[in-house]
N, C-alpha and C. Protein backbone atom coordinates (compact mmCIF):
# COMPACT_ATOMS: atom_id res chain seq x y z
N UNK A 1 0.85 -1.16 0.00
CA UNK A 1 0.00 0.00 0.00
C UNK A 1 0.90 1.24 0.00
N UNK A 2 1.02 2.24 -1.03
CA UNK A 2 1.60 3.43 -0.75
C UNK A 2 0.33 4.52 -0.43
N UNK A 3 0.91 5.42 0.10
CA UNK A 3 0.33 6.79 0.38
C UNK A 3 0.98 7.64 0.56
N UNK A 4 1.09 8.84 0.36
CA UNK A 4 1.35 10.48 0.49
C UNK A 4 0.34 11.14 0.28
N UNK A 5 1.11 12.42 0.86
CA UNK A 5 0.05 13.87 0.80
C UNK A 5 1.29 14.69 0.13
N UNK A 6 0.83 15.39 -1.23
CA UNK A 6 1.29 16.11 -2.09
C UNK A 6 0.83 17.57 -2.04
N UNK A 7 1.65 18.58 -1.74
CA UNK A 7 1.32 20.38 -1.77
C UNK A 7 1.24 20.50 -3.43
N UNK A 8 0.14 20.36 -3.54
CA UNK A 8 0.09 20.28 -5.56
C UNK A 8 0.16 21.92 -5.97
N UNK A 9 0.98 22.06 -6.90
CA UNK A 9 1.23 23.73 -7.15
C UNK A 9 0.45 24.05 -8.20
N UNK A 10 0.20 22.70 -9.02
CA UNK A 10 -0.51 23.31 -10.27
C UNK A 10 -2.41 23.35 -9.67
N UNK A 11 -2.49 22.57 -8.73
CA UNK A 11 -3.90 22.88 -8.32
C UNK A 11 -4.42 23.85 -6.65
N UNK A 12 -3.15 23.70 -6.67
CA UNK A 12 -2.84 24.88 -5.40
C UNK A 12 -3.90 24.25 -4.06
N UNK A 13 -3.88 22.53 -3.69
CA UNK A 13 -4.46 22.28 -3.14
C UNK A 13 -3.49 20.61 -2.44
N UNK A 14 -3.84 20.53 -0.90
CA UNK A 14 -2.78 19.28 -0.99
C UNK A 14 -4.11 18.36 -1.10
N UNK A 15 -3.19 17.02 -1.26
CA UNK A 15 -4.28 16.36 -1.68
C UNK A 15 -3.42 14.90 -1.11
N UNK A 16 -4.12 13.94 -0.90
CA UNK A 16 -4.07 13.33 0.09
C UNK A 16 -3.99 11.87 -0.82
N UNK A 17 -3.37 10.94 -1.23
CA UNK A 17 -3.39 9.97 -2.42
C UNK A 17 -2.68 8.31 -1.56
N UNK A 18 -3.56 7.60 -2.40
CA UNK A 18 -3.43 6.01 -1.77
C UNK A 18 -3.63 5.32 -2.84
N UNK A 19 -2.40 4.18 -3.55
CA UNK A 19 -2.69 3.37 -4.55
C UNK A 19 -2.90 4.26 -5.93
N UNK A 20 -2.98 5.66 -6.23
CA UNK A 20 -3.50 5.85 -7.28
C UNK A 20 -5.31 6.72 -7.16
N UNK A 21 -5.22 6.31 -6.21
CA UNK A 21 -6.80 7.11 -5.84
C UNK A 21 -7.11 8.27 -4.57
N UNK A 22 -7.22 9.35 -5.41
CA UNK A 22 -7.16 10.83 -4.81
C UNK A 22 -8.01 10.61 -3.28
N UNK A 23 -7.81 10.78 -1.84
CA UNK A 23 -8.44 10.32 -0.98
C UNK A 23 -9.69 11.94 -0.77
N UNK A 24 -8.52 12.58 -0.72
CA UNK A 24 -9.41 13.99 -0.31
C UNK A 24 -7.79 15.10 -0.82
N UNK A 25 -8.54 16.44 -0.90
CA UNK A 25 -8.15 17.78 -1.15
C UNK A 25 -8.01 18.82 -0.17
N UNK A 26 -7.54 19.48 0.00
CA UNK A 26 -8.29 21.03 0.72
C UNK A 26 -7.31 22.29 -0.29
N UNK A 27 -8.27 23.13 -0.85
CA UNK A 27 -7.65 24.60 -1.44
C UNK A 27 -6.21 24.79 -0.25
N UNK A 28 -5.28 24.98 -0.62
CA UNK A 28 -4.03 25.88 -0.02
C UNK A 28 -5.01 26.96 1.02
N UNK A 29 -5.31 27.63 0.96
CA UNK A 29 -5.59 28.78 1.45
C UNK A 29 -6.62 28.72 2.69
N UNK A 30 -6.97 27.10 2.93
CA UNK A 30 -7.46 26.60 3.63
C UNK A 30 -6.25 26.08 5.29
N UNK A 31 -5.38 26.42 4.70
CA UNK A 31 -4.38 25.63 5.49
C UNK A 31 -3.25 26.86 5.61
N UNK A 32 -2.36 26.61 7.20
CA UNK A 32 -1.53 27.49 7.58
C UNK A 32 -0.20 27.65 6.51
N UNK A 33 0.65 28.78 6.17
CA UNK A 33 -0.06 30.10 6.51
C UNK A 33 -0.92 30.87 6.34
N UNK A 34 -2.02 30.64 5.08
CA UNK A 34 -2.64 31.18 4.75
C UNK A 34 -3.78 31.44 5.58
N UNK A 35 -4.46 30.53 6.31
CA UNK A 35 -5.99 30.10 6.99
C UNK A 35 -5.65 31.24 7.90
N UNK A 36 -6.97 31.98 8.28
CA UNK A 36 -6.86 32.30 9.71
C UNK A 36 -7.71 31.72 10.89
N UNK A 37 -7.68 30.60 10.89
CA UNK A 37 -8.33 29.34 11.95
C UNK A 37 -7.99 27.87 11.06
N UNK A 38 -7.62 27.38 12.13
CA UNK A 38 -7.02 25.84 11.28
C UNK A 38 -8.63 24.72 11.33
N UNK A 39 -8.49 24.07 10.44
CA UNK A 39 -9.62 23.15 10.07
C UNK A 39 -9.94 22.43 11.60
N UNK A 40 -11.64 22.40 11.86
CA UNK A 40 -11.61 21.51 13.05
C UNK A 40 -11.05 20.10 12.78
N UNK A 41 -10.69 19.34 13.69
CA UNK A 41 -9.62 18.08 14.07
C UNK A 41 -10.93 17.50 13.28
N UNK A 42 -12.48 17.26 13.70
CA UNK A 42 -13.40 16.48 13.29
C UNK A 42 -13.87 16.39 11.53
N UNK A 43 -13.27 17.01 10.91
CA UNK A 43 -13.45 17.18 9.37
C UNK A 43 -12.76 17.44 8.91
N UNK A 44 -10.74 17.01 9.76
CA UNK A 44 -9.70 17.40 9.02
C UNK A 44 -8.99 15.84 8.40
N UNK A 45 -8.96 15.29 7.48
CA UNK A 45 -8.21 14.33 7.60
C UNK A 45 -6.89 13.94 8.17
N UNK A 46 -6.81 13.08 8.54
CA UNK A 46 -5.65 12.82 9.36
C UNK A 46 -4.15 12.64 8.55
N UNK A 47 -4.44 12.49 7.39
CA UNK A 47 -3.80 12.07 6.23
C UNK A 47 -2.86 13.89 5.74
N UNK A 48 -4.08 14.54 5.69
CA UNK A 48 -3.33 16.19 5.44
C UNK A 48 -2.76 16.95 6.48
N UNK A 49 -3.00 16.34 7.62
CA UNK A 49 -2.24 16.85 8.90
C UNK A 49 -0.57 17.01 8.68
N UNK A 50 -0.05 17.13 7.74
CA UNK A 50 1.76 17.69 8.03
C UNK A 50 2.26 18.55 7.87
N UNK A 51 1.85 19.86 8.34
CA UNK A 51 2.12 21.03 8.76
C UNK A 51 1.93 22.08 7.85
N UNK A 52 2.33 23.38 7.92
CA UNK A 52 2.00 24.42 6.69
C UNK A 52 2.34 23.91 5.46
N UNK A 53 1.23 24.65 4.72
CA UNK A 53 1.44 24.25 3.26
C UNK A 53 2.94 24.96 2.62
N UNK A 54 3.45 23.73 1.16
CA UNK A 54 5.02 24.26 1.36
C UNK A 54 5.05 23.93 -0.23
N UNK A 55 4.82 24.76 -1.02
CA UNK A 55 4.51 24.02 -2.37
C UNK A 55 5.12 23.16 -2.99
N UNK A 56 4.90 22.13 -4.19
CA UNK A 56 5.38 21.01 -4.24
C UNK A 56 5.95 20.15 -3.25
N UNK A 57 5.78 19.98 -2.01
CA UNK A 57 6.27 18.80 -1.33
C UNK A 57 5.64 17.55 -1.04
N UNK A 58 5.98 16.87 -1.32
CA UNK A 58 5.27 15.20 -1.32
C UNK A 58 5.80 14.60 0.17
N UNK A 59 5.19 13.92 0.90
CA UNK A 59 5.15 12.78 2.17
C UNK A 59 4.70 12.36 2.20
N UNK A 60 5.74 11.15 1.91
CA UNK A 60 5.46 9.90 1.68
C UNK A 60 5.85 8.95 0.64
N UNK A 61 5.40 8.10 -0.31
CA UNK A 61 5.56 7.37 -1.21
C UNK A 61 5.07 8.31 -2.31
N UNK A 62 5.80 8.66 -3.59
CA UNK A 62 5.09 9.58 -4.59
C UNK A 62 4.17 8.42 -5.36
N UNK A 63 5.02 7.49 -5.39
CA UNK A 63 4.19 6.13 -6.33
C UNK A 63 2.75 5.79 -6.14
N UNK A 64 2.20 6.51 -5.00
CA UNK A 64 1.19 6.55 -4.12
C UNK A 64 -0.19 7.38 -5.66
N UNK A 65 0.14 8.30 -6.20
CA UNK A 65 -0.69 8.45 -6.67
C UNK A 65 -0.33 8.16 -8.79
N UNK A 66 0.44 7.50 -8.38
CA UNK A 66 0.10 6.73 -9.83
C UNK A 66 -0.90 5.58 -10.05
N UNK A 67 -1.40 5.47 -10.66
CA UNK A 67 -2.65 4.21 -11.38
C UNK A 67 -1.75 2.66 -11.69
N UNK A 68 -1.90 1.81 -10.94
CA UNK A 68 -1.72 1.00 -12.04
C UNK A 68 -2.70 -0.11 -12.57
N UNK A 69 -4.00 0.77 -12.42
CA UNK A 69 -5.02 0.02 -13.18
C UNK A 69 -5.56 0.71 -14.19
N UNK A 70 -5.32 0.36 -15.29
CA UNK A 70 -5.76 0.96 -16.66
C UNK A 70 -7.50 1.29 -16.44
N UNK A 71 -8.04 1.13 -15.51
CA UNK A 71 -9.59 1.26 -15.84
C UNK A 71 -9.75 2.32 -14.97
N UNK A 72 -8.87 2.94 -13.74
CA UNK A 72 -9.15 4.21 -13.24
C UNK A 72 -8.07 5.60 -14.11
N UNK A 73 -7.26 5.22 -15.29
CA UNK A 73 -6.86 5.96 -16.11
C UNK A 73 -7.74 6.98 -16.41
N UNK A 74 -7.23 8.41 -16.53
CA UNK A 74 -7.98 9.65 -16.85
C UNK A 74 -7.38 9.79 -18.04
N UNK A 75 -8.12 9.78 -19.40
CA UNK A 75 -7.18 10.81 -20.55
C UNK A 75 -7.76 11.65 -21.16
């Protein structure tokens, strides 16, 4: 099983990835430094919890959000 959470620059949102399948998102601007109140603990995933947003940085496995099933392929 891989997973990471990726600071995505081109969607300006981290996003939270397992196996190839996007788990959850939040907009950048949702998250420190930008936020001015941090997400409640009860509707934050536990997965996007690693600290201020820092663009492009990946934690974790990057392989995490590649496909390798041709039937969840986007083209």
């Amino acid at each position: 099983m891989a997973v990471c959470t990726y600071d995505n620059p081109s969607t300006m949102a981290r996003e939270c990835w397992n196996d190839g399948r996007l788990l959850c998102h939040y907009q950048a601007i949702l998250l420190p430094p930008f936020a001015k109140e941090p997400i409640p603990a009860d509707v934050f995933f536990f997965g996007a919890n690693v600290g201020e947003w820092h663009e492009g940085r990946i934690v974790g496995d990057s392989s995490a959000m590649e496909t390798s099933d041709m039937s969840q392929a986007k083209f």
